[in-house]
Protein backbone atom coordinates (compact mmCIF):
# COMPACT_ATOMS: atom_id res chain seq x y z
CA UNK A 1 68.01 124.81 8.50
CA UNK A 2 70.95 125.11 10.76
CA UNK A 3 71.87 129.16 10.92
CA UNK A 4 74.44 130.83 12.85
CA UNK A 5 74.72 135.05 12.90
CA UNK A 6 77.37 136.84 14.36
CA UNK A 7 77.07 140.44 15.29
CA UNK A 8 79.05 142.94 17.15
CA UNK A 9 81.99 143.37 15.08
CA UNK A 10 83.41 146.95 14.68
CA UNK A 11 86.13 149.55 14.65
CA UNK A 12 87.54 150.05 17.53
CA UNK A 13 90.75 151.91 18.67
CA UNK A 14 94.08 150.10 20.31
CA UNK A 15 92.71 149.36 24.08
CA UNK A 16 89.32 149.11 23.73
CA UNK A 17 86.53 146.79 23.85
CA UNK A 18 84.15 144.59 22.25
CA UNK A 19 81.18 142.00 22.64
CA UNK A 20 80.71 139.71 19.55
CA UNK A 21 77.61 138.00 19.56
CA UNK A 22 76.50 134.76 17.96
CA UNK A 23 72.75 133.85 17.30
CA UNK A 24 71.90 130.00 16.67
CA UNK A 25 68.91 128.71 15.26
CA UNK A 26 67.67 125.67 13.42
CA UNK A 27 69.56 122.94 15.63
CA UNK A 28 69.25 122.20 19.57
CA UNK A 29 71.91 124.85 20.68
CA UNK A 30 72.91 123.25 24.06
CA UNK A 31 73.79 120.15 22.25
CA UNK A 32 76.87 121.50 20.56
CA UNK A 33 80.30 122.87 21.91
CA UNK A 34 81.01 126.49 20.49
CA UNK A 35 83.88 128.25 19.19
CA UNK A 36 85.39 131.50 17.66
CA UNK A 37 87.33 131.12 14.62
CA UNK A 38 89.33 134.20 13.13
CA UNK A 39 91.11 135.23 10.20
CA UNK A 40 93.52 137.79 9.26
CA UNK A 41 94.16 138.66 5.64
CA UNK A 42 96.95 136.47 4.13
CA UNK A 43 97.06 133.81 6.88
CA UNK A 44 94.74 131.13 7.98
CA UNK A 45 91.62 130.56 9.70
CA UNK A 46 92.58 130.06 13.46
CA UNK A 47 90.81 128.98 16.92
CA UNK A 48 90.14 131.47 19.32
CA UNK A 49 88.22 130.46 22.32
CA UNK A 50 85.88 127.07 23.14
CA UNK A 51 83.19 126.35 25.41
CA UNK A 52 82.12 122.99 26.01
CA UNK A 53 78.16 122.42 25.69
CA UNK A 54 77.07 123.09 29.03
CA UNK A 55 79.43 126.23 29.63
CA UNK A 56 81.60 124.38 32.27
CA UNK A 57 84.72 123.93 30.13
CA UNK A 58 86.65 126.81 28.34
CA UNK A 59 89.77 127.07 26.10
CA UNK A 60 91.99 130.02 24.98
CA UNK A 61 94.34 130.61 22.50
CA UNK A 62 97.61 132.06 24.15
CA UNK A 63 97.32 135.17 22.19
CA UNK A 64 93.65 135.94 23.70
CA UNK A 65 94.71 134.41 27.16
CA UNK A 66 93.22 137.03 29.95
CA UNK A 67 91.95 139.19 27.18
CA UNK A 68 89.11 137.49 25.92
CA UNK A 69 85.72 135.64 27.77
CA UNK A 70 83.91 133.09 25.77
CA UNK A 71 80.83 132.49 27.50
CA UNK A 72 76.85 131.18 26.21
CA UNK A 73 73.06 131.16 26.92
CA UNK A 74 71.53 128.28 26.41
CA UNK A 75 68.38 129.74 26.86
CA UNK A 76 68.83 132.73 23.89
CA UNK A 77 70.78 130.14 22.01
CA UNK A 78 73.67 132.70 21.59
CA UNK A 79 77.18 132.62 22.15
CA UNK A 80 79.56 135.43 23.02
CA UNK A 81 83.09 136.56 22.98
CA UNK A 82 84.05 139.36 25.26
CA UNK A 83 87.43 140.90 24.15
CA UNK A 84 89.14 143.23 26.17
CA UNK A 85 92.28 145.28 25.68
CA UNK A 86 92.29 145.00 21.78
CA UNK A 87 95.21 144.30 19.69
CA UNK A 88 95.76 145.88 15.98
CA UNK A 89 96.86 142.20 15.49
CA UNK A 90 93.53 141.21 16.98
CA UNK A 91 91.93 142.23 13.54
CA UNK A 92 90.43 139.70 11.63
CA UNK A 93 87.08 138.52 10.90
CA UNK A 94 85.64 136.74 13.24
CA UNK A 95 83.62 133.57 12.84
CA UNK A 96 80.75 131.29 14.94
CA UNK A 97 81.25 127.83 15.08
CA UNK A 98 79.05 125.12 16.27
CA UNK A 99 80.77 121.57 16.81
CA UNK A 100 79.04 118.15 18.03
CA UNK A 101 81.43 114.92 18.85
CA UNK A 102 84.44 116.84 17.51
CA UNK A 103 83.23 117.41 14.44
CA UNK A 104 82.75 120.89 13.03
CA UNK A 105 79.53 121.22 11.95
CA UNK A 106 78.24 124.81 10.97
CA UNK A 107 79.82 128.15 10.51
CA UNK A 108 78.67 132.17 10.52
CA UNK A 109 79.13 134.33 7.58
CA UNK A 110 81.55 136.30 10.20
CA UNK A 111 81.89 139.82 11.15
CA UNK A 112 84.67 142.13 10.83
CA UNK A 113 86.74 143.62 14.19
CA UNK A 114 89.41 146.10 12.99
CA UNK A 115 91.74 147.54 15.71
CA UNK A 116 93.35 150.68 14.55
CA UNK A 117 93.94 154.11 15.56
């Protein structure tokens, strides 16, 4: 069945860095566009970053905007999110998603990035 693991998540203090990763199995990876969700207690779920099937398209929310890299191997099946110059409103926990024709398909359990001093 259709599995997606994120990994990576952390503490980390204000200014620093970290790689999320995102391991797909179960489903023909390169088919599907990609996407980091997260969600901060008390508010809802929100989209972070996109990247199209092949890799060649890319979308940001403004608050990540020059902060964060989405990026994927098709070969490892595994998607990443780069995030740079952390926020303490950057924590949240963060969630895989993989979408086909629009249509959000299967999630991650997430994993937790806290930003904090």
């Amino acid at each position: 069945q259709a599995q997606l693991v994120e990994s990576g998540g952390g503490l980390v203090q204000p200014g620093g860095s970290l790689k999320l990763s995102c391991a797909a199995s179960g489903f023909t990876f390169s088919n599907y566009a990609m996407s980091w969700y997260r969600q901060a207690p008390g508010k809802e779920r929100e989209l972070v970053a996109f990247i199209s099937s092949t890799g060649s398209s890319t979308y940001y929310a403004d608050s990540v905007k020059g902060r964060f890299t989405i990026s994927r191997d098709n070969v490892k099946n595994t998607v990443y999110l780069q995030m740079n110059s952390l926020k303490p409103e950057d924590t949240a926990v963060y969630y895989c998603n993989a979408q086909r024709f629009g249509v959000s398909l299967y999630w991650g359990r997430g994993t937790q990035v806290t930003v904090s001093s």
